[in-house]
Protein backbone atom coordinates (compact mmCIF):
# COMPACT_ATOMS: atom_id res chain seq x y z
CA UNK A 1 48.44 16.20 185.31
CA UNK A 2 49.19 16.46 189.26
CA UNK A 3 53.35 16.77 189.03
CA UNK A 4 55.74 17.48 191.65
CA UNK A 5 58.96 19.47 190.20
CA UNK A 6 61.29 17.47 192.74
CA UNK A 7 60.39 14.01 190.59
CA UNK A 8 61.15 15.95 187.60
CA UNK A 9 64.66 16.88 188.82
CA UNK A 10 65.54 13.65 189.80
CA UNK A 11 63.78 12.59 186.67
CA UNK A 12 66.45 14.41 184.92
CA UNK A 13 69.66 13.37 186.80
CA UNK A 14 68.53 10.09 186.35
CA UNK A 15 68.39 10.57 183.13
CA UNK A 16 71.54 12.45 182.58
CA UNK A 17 73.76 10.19 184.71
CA UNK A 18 71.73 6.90 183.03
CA UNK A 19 71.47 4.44 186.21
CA UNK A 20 69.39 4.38 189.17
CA UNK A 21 72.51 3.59 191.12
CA UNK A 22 74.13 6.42 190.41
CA UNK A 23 71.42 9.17 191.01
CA UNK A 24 70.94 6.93 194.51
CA UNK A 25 74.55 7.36 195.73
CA UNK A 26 74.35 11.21 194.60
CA UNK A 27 71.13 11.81 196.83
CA UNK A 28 72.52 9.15 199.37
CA UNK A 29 68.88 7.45 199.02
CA UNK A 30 68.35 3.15 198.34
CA UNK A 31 68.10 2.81 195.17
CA UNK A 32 64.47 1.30 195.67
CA UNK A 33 63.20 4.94 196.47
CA UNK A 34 64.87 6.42 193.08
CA UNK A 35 62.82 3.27 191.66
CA UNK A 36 59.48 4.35 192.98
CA UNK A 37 59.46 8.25 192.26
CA UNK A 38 59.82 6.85 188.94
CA UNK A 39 57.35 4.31 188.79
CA UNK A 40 55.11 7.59 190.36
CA UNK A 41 55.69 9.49 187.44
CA UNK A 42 55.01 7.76 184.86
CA UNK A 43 51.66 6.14 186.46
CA UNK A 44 51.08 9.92 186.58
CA UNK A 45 51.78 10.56 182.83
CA UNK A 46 50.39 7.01 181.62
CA UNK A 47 53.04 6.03 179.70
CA UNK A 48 56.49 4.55 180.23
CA UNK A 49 59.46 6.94 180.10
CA UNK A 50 62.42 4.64 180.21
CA UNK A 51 63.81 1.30 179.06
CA UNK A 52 65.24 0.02 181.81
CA UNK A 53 68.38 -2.63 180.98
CA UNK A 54 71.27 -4.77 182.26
CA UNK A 55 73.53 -2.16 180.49
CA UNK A 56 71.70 1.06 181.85
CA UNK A 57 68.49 3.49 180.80
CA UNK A 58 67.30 4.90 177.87
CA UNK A 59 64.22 7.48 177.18
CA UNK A 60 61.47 6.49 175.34
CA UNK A 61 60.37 8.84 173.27
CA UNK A 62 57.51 9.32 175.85
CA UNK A 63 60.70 9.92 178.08
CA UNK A 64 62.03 12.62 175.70
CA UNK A 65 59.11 14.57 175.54
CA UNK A 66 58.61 14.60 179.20
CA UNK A 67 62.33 15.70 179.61
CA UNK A 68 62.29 18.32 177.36
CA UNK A 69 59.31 20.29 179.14
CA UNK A 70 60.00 18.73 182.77
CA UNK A 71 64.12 20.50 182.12
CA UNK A 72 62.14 23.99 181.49
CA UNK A 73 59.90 23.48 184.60
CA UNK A 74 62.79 22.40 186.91
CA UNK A 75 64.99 25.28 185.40
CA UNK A 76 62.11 28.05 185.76
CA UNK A 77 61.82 26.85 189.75
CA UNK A 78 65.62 27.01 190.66
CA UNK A 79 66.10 30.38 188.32
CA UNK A 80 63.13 31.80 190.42
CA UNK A 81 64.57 30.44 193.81
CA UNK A 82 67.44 31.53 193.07
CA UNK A 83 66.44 35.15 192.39
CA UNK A 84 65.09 35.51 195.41
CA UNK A 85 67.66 33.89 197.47
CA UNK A 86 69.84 36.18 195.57
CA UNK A 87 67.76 39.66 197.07
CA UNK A 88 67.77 38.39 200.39
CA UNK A 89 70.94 36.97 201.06
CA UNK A 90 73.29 37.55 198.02
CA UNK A 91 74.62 34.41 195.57
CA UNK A 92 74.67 31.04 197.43
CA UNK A 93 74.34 27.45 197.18
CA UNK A 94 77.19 24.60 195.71
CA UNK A 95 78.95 25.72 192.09
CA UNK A 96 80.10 22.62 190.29
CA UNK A 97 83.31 24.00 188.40
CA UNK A 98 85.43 21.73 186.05
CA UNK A 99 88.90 23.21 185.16
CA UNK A 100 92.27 21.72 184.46
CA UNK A 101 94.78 21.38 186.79
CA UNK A 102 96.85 24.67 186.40
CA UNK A 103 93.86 26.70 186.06
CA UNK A 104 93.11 24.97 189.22
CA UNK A 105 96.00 26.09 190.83
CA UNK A 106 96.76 29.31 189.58
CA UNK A 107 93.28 30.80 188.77
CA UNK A 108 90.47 29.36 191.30
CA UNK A 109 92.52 28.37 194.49
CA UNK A 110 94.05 32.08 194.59
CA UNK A 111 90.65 33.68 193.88
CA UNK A 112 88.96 31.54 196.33
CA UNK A 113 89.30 33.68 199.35
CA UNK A 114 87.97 36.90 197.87
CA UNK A 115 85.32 35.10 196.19
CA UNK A 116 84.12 33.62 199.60
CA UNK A 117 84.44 37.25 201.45
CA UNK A 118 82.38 38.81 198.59
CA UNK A 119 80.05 36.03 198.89
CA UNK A 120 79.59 33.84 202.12
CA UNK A 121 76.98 32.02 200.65
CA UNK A 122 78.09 30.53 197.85
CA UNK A 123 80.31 26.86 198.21
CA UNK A 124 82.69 25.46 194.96
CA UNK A 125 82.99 22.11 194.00
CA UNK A 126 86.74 21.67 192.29
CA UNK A 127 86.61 18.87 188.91
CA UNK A 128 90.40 19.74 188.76
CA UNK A 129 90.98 17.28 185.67
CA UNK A 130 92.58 18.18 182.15
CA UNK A 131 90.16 16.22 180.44
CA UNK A 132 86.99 17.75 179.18
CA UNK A 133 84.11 16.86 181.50
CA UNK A 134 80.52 15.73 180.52
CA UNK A 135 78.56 18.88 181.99
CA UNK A 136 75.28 17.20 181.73
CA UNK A 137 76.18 14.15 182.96
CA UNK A 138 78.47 15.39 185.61
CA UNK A 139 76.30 17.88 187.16
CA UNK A 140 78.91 20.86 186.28
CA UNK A 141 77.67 24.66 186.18
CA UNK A 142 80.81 25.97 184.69
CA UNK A 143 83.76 24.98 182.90
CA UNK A 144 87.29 26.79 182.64
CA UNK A 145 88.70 26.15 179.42
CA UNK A 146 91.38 28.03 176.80
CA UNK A 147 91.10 27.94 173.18
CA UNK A 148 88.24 27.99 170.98
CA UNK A 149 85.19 26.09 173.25
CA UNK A 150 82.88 23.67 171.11
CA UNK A 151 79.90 25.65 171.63
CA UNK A 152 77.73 23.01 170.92
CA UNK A 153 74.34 23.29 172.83
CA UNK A 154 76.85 25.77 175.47
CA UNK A 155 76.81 29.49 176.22
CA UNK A 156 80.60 30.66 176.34
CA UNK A 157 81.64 33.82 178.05
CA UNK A 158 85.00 35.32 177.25
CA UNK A 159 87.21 35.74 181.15
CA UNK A 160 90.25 36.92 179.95
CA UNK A 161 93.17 34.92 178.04
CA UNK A 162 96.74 33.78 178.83
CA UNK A 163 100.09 34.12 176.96
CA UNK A 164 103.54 31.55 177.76
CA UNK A 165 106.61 33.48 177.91
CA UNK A 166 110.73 32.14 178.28
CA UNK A 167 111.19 32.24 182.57
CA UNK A 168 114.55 31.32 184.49
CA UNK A 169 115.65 31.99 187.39
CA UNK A 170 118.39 34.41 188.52
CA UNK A 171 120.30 31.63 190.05
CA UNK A 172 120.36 29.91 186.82
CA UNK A 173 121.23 33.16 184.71
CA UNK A 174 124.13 33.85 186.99
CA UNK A 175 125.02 30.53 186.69
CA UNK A 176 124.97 30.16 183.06
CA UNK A 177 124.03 33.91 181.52
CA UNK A 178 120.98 35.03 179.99
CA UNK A 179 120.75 33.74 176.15
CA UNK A 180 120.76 37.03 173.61
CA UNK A 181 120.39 35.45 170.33
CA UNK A 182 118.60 31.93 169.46
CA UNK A 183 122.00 30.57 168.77
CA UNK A 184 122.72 30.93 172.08
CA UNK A 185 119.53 28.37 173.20
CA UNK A 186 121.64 25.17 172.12
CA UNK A 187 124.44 26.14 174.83
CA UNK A 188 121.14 26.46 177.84
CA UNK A 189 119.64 24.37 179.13
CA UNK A 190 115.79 23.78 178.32
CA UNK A 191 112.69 22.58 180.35
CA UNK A 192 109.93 20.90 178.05
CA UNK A 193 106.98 19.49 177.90
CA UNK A 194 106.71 15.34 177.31
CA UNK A 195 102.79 15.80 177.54
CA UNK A 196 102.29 18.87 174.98
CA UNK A 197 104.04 18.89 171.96
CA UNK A 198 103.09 22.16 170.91
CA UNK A 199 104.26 23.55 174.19
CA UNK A 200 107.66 23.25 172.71
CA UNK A 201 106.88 24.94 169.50
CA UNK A 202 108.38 28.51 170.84
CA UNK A 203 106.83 31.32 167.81
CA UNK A 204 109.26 33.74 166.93
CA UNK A 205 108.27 37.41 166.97
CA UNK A 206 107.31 39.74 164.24
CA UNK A 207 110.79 41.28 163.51
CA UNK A 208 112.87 41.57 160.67
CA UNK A 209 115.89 39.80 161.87
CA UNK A 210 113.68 36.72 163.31
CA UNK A 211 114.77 33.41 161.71
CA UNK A 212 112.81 32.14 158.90
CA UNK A 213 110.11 29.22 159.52
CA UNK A 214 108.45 31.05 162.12
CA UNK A 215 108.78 28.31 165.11
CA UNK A 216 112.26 27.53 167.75
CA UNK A 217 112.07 23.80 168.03
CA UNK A 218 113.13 23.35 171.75
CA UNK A 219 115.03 20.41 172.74
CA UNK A 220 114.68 19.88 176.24
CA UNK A 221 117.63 19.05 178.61
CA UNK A 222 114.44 17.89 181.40
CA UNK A 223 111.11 16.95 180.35
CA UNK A 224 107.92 16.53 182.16
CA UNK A 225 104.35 16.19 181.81
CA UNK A 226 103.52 18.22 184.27
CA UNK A 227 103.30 22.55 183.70
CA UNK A 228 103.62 22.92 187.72
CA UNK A 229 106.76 20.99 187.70
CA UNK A 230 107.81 22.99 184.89
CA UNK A 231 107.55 26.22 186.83
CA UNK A 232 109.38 24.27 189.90
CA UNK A 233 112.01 23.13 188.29
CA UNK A 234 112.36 26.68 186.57
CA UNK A 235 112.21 28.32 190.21
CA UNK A 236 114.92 25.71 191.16
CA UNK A 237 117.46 27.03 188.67
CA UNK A 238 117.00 23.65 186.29
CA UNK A 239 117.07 25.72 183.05
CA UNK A 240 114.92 27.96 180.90
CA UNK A 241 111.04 27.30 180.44
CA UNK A 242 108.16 28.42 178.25
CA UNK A 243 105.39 29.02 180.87
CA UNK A 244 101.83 29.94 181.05
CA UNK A 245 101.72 33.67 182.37
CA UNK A 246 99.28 33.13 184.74
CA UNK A 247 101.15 30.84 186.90
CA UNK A 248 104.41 32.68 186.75
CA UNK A 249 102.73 36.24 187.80
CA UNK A 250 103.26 36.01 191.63
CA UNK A 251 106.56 34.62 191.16
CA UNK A 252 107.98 37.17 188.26
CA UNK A 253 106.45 40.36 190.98
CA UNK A 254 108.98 38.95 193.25
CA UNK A 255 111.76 38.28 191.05
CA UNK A 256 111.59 34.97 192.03
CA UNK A 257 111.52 34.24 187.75
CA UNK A 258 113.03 36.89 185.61
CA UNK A 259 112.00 36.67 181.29
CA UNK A 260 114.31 36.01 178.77
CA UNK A 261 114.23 37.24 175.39
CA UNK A 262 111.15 38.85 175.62
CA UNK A 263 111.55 39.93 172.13
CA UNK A 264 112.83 37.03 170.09
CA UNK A 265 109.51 35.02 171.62
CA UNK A 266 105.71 35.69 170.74
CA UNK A 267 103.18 35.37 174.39
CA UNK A 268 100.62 33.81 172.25
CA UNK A 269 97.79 35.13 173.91
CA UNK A 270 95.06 32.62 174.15
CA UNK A 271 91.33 33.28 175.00
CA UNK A 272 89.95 31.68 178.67
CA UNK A 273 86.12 30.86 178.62
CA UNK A 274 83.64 30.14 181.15
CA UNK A 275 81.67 27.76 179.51
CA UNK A 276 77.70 26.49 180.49
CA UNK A 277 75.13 24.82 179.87
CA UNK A 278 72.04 27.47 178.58
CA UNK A 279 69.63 26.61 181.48
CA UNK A 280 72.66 27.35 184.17
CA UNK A 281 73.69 30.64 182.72
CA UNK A 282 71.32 33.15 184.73
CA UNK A 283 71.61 31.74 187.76
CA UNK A 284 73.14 34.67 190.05
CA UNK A 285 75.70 31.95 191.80
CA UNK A 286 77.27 31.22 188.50
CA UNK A 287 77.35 34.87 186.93
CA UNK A 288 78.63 35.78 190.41
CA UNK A 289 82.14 33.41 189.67
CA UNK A 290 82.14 34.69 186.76
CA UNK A 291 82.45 37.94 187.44
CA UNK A 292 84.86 37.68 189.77
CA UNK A 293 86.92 35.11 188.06
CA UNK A 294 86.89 37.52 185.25
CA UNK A 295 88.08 40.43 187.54
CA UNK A 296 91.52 37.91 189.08
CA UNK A 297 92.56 37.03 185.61
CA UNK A 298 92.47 41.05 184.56
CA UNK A 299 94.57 41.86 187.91
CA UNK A 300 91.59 43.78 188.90
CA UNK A 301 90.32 41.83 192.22
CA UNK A 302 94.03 41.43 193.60
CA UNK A 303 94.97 44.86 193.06
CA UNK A 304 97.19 44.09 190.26
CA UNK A 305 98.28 45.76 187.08
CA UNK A 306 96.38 43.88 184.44
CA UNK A 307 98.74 41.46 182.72
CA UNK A 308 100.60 43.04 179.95
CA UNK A 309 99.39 41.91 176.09
């Protein structure tokens, strides 16, 4: 059977994003030309490989079978392109990344101008969404997520991890003092979170004199949904906030944010991962993120001390 591995691909992103529409406004084709290159294929396999309905497509199981082996042709081709591409000019071509918001901010957009001077080539595309994103569906090559990933048909790669620890700022501790004791937190003034819950569940540390139950219950005296805000308002002298240690490190090196009770509070270190799809892993565009990604969260590619445990 006579196929051409461009039909395949679009086979597959047809497939993947399930209307003809779709895949047409992605290539920026009519929608009658993503109709024929289908219609060529299956004449060329002699059997239909989609249902085609008012509601969207569906593979036949014709339509499986071809996608299975037509997703190990395509990702042979662009692994062996990309190789190549790779020893002659270095990582390059478009990296679909989906991250939330303040990963966004205080991971990618920082890292983005090294990245680009290590690697000229290569172009990021920014999902910055807190939701988790269909990677199939939405074309993504890697995803930035904390926690435990769902490895579920993914390959997970470990970047680094983040910890939240109390910030103020000195205008607000010379306005009001820096709390000693966790009886003193009732007298501050707290930021919280009206979007995370457990945000405001502050873990005590292991000592001996910690109060029982394990978890400070913060009340907030401002709430918002939003951990950027958070980190403004902190920076504004609003009050006292639990924040992710990654977005307060450029401001706590200046002394812009100064911690409080470091040793009443636990960081909480939670693991980052870079999270693919198995056919996307190889590819030297995405391992070359990685890497660096990897190296900004450490401290490494700015220079920096790596953040303290």
């Amino acid at each position: 059977m006579k196929l051409d591995l461009d039909d395949a691909a679009l086979f597959l992103r047809v497939a993947e994003l399930g209307t003809l529409s779709a895949a047409a406004r992605e290539r920026n084709q009519p929608v009658s030309q993503i109709s024929r290159t289908l219609a060529r294929l299956e004449a060329r396999c002699g059997a239909r490989l989609m249902h085609r309905t008012t509601h969207g497509l569906s593979l036949t199981d014709e339509g499986d079978t071809f996608a299975e082996y037509a997703r190990r042709l395509v990702d042979t081709r662009d692994e062996l392109a990309a190789a190549f591409r790779h020893k002659q000019n270095g990582p390059s071509g478009w990296v679909r990344l989906s991250v939330s918001s303040v990963l966004a901010e205080t991971l990618i957009a920082p890292s983005l101008p090294s990245l680009y001077e290590a690697y000229p080539q290569l172009q990021v595309d920014i999902l910055a969404d807190d939701r988790m994103s269909d990677m199939a569906r939405e074309g993504v090559d890697i995803a930035i997520r904390t926690g435990a990933p769902n490895l579920d048909n993914l390959v997970a790669r470990q970047i680094g991890d983040h910890g939240r620890r109390l910030c103020a700022s000195p205008a607000y501790l010379s306005r009001f003092g820096a709390p000693r004791h966790p009886d003193d937190l009732p007298a501050h003034r707290l930021i919280t979170s009206s979007a995370s819950p457990s945000v405001n569940r502050w873990p005590w540390a292991p000592r001996r004199d910690a109060p029982a139950g394990g978890v400070y219950f913060a009340q907030g005296h401002t709430r918002t949904d939003n951990s950027a805000l958070m980190m403004t308002l902190a920076l504004r002298g609003v009050g006292i906030a639990r924040l992710n240690d990654l977005l307060t490190r450029d401001q706590m090196a200046r002394g812009d944010l100064v911690s409080v009770m470091d040793d009443w509070f636990d960081r909480g270190r939670v693991p980052i991962y870079a999270v693919m799809l198995p056919e996307r892993h190889r590819l030297p565009k995405v391992r070359a993120c990685i890497d660096h990604w990897a190296r900004w969260v450490s401290g490494e590619a700015q220079g920096l001390e790596p953040s303290a445990p």
